[in-house]
N, C-alpha and C. Protein backbone atom coordinates (compact mmCIF):
# COMPACT_ATOMS: atom_id res chain seq x y z
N UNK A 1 -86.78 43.28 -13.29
CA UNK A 1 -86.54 43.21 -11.86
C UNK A 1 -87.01 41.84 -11.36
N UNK A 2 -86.28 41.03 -10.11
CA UNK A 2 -86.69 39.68 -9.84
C UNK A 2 -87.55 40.17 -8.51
N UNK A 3 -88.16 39.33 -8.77
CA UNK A 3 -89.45 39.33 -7.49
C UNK A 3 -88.99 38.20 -6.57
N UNK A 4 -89.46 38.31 -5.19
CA UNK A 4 -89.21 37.39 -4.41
C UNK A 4 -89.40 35.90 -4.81
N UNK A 5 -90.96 35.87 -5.78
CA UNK A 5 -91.40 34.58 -5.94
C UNK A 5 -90.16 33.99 -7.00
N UNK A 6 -89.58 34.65 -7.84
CA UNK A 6 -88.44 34.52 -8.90
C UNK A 6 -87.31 33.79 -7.81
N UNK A 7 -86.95 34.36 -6.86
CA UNK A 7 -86.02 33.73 -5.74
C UNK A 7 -86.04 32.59 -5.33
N UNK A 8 -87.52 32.29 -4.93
CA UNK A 8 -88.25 30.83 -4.02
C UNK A 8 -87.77 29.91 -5.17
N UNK A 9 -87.94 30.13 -6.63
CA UNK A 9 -87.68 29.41 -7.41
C UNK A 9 -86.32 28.27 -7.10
N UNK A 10 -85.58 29.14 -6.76
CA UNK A 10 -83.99 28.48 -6.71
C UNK A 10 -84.02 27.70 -5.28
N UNK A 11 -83.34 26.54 -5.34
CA UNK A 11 -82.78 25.32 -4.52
C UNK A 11 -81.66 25.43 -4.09
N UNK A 12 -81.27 26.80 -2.98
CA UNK A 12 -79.85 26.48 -2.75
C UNK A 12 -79.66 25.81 -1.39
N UNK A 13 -78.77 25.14 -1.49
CA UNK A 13 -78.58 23.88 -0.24
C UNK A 13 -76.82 24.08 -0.36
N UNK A 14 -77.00 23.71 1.04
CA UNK A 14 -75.36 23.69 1.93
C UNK A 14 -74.62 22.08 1.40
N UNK A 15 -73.39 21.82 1.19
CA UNK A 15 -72.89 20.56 0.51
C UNK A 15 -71.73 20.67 1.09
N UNK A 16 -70.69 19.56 1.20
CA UNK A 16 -69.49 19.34 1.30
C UNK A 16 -69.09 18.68 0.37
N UNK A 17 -67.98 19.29 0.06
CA UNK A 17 -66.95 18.62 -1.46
C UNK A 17 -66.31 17.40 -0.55
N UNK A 18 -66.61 16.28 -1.28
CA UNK A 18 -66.01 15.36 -0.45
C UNK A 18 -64.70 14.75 -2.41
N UNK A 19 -64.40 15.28 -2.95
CA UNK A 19 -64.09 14.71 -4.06
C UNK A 19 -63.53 15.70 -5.10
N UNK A 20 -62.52 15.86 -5.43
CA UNK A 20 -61.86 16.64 -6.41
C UNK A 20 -61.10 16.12 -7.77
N UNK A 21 -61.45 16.35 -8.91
CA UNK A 21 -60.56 15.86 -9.78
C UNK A 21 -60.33 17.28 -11.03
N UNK A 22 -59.03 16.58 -11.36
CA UNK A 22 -58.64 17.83 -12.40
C UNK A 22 -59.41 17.80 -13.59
N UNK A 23 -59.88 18.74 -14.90
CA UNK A 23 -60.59 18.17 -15.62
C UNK A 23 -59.91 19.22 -17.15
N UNK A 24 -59.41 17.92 -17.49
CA UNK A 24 -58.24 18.51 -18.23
C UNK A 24 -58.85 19.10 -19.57
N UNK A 25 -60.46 18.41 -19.54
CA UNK A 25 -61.23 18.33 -21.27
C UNK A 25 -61.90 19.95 -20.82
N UNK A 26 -62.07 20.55 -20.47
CA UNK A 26 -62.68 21.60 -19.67
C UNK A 26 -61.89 22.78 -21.08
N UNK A 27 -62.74 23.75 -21.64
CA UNK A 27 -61.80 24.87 -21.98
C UNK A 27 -61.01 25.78 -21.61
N UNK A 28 -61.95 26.07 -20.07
CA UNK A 28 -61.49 26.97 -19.28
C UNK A 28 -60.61 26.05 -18.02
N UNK A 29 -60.02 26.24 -17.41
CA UNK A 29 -59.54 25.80 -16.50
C UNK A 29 -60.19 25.25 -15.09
N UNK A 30 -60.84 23.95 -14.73
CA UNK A 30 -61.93 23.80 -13.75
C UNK A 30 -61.01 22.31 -13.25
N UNK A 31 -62.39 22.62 -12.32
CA UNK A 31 -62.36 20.69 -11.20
C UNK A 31 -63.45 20.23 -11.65
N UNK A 32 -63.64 19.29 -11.27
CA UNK A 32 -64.84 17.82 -11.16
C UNK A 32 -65.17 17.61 -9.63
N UNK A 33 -66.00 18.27 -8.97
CA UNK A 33 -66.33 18.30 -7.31
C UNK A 33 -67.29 17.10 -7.21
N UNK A 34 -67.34 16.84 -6.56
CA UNK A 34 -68.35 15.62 -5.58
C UNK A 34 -68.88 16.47 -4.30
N UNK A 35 -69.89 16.64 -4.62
CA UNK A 35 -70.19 17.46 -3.16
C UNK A 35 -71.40 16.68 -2.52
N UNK A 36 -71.92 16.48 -1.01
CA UNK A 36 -72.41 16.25 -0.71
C UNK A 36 -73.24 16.69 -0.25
N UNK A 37 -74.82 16.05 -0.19
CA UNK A 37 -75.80 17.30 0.11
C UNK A 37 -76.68 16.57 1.47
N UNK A 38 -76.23 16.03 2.13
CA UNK A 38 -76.61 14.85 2.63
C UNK A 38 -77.86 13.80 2.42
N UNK A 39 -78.65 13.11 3.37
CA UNK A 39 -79.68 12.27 2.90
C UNK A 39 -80.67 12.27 2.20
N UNK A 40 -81.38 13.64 2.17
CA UNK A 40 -82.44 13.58 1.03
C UNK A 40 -81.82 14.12 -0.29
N UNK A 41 -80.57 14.86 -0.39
CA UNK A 41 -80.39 14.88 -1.62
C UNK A 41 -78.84 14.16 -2.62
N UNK A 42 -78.53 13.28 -1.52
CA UNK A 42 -77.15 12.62 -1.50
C UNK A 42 -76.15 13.63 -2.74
N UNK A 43 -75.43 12.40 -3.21
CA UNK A 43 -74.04 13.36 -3.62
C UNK A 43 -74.10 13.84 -5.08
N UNK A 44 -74.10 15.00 -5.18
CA UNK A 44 -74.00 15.74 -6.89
C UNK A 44 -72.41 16.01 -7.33
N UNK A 45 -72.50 16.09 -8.86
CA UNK A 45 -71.72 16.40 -8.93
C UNK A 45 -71.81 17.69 -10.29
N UNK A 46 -70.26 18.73 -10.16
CA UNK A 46 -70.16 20.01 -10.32
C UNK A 46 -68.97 20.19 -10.87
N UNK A 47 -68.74 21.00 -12.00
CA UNK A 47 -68.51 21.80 -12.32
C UNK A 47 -67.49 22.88 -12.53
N UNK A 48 -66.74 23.43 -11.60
CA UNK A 48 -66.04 24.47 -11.04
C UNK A 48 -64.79 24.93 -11.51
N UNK A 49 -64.93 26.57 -11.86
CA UNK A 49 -63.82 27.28 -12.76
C UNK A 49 -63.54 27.97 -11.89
N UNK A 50 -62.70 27.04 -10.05
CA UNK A 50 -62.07 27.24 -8.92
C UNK A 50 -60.84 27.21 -8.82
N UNK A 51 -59.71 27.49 -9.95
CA UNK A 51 -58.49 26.69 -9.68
C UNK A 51 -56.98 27.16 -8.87
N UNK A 52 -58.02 28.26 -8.92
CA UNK A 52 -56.82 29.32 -7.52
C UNK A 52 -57.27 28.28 -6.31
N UNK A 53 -58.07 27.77 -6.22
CA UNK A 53 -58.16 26.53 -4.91
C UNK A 53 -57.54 25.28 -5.16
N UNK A 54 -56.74 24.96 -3.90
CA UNK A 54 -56.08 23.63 -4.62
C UNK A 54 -57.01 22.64 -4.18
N UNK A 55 -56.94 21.60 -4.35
CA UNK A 55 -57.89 20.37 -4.06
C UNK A 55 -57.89 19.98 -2.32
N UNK A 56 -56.57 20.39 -2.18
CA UNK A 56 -56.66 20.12 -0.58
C UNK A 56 -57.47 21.67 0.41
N UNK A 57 -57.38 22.48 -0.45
CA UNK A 57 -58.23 23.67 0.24
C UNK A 57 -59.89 23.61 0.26
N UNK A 58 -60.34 22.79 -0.90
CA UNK A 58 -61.39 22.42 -1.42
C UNK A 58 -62.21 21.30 -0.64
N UNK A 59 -61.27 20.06 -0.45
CA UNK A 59 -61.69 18.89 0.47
C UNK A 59 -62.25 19.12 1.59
N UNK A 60 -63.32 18.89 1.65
CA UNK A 60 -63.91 19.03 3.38
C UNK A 60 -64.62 20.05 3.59
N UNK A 61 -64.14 20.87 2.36
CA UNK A 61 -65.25 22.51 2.79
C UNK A 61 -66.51 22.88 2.17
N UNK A 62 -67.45 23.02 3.07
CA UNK A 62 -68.77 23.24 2.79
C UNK A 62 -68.97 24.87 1.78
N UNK A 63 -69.91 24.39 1.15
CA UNK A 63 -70.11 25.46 -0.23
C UNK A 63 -72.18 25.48 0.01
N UNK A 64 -71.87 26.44 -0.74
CA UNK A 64 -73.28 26.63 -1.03
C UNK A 64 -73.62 26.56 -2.83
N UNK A 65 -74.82 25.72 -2.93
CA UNK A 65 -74.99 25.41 -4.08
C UNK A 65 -76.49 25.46 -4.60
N UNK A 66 -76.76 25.72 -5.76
CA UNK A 66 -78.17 25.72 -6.81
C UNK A 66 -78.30 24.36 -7.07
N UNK A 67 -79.23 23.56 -6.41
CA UNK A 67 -79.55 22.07 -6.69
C UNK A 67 -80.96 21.71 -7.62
N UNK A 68 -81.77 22.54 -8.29
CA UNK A 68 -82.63 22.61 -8.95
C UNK A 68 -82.18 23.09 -10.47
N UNK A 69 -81.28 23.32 -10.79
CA UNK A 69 -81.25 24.23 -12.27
C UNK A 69 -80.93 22.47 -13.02
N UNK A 70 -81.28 22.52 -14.47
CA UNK A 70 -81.27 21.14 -15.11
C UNK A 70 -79.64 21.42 -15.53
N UNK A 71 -79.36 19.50 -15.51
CA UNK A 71 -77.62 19.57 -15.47
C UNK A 71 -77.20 20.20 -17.24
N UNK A 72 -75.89 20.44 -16.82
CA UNK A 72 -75.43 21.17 -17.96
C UNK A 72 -74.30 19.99 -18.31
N UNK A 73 -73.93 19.60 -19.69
CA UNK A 73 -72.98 18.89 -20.25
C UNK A 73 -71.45 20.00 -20.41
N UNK A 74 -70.67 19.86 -19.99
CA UNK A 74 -69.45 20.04 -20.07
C UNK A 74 -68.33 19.30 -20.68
N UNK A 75 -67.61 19.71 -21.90
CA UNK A 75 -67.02 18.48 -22.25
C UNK A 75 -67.34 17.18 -22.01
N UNK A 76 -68.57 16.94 -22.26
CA UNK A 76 -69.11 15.07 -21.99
C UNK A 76 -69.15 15.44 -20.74
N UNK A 77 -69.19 15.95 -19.62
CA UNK A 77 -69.16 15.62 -17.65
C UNK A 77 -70.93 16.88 -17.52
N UNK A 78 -71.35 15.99 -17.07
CA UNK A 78 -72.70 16.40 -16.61
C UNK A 78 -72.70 16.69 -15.18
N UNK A 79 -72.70 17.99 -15.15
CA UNK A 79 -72.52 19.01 -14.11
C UNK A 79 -73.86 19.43 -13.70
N UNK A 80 -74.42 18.72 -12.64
CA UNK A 80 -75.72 18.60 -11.82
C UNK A 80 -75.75 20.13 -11.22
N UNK A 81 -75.16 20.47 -10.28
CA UNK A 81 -75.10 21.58 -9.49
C UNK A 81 -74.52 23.06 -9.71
N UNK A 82 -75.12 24.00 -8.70
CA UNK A 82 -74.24 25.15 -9.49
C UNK A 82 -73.40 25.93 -8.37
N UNK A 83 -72.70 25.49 -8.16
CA UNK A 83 -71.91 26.18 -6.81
C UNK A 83 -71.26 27.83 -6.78
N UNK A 84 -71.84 28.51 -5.55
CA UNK A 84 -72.38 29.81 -5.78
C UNK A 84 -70.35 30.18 -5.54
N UNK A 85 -70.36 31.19 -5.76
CA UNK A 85 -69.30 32.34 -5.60
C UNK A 85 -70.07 33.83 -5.78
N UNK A 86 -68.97 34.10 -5.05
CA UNK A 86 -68.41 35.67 -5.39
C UNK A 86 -67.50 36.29 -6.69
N UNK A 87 -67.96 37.41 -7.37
CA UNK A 87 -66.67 37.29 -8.36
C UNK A 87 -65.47 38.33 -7.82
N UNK A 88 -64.48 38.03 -8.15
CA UNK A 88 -63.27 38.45 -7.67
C UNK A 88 -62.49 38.86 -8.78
N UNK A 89 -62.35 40.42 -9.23
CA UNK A 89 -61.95 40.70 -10.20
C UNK A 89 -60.30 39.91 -10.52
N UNK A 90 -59.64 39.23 -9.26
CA UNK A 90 -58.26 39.03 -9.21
C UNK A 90 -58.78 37.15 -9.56
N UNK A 91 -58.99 37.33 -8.59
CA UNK A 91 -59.46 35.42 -8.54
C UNK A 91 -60.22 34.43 -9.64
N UNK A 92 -60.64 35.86 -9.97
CA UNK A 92 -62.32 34.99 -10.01
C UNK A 92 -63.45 34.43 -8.81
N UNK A 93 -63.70 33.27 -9.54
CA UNK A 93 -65.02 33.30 -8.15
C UNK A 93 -64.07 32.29 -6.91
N UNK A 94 -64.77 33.34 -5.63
CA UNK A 94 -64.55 32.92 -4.55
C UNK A 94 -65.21 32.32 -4.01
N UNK A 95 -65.54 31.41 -3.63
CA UNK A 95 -66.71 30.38 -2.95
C UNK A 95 -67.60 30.69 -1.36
N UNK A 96 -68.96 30.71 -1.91
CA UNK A 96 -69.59 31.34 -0.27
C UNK A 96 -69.90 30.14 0.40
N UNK A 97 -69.52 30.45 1.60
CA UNK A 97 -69.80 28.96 2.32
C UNK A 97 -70.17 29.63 4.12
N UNK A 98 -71.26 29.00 4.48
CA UNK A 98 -71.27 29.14 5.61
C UNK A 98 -70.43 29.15 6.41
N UNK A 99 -70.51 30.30 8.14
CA UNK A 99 -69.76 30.53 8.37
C UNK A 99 -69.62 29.46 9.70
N UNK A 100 -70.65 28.28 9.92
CA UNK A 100 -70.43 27.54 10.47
C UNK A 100 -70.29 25.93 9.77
N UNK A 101 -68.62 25.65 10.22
CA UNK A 101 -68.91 24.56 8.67
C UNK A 101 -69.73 23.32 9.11
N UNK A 102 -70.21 23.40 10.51
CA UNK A 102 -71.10 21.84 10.94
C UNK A 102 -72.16 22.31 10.67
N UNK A 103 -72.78 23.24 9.89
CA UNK A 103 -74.35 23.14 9.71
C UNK A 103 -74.30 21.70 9.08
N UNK A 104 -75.82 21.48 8.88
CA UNK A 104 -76.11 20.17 8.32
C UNK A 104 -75.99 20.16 6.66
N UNK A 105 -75.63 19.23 6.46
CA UNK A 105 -75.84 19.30 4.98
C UNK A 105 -77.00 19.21 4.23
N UNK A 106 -77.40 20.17 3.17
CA UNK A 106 -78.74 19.86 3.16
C UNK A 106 -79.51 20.99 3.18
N UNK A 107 -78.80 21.41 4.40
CA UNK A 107 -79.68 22.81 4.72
C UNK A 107 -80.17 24.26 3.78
N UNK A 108 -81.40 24.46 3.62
CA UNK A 108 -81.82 25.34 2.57
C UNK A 108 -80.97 26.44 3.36
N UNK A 109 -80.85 27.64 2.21
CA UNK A 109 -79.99 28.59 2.01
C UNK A 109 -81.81 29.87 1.87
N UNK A 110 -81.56 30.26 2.70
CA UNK A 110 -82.87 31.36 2.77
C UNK A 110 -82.77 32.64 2.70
C-alpha cells in the first residue's frame, strides 16, 4: 500500500507541449514532446505513446507531468519526463491536463 509520504515523493508539474516530432526509431508507436515547465524548470523533453493525438491537437496544450523520475533512454532519445494519462481501453492513454489551460506553468500538481 502507498503512503502519503510515497506520494510527496513524486514531482508532478503543469507543462505546455510547445514541440512535436514523429519518432519513427520508437517500437511502439510515439512522439518526441518538448514541453515546457516554465522558469525554474524550463523545457523537458518526453516520450509519448499519444498517437491517436495529432501534433496539432497536442501543440499548445498543457499536460501534467512527473519531473523527478531519472530520464529513461528510448531508442537513443532520452526521455526526461513522464507525462501522466488516463488509460483508455480504446485509445490508450488519454492525457490529464488541467482544466484551466492559463494556470502557470510550473505549477505543482497536489
Amino acid at each position: 500500500m502507498a503512503t502519503i509520504d510515497d506520494f510527496d515523493k513524486l514531482d508532478m508539474r503543469v507543462g505546455r507541449v510547445i514541440g512535436v516530432e514523429d519518432f519513427p526509431e520508437a517500437r511502439v508507436p510515439a512522439w518526441k514532446l518538448e514541453i515546457d515547465f516554465g522558469p525554474e524548470l524550463g523545457v523537458k523533453r518526453s516520450s509519448a505513446q499519444i498517437k491517436h493525438y495529432s501534433p496539432e491537437q497536442l501543440e499548445g496544450r498543457t499536460v501534467v507531468a512527473v519531473v523527478n523520475s531519472p530520464p529513461r533512454r528510448i531508442a537513443g532519445f532520452a526521455s526526461e519526463v513522464l507525462v501522466l494519462g488516463a488509460l483508455d481501453p480504446e485509445k490508450g492513454v488519454v492525457l490529464l491536463t488541467p482544466d484551466d489551460p492559463d494556470v502557470d506553468l510550473g505549477s505543482r500538481i497536489a
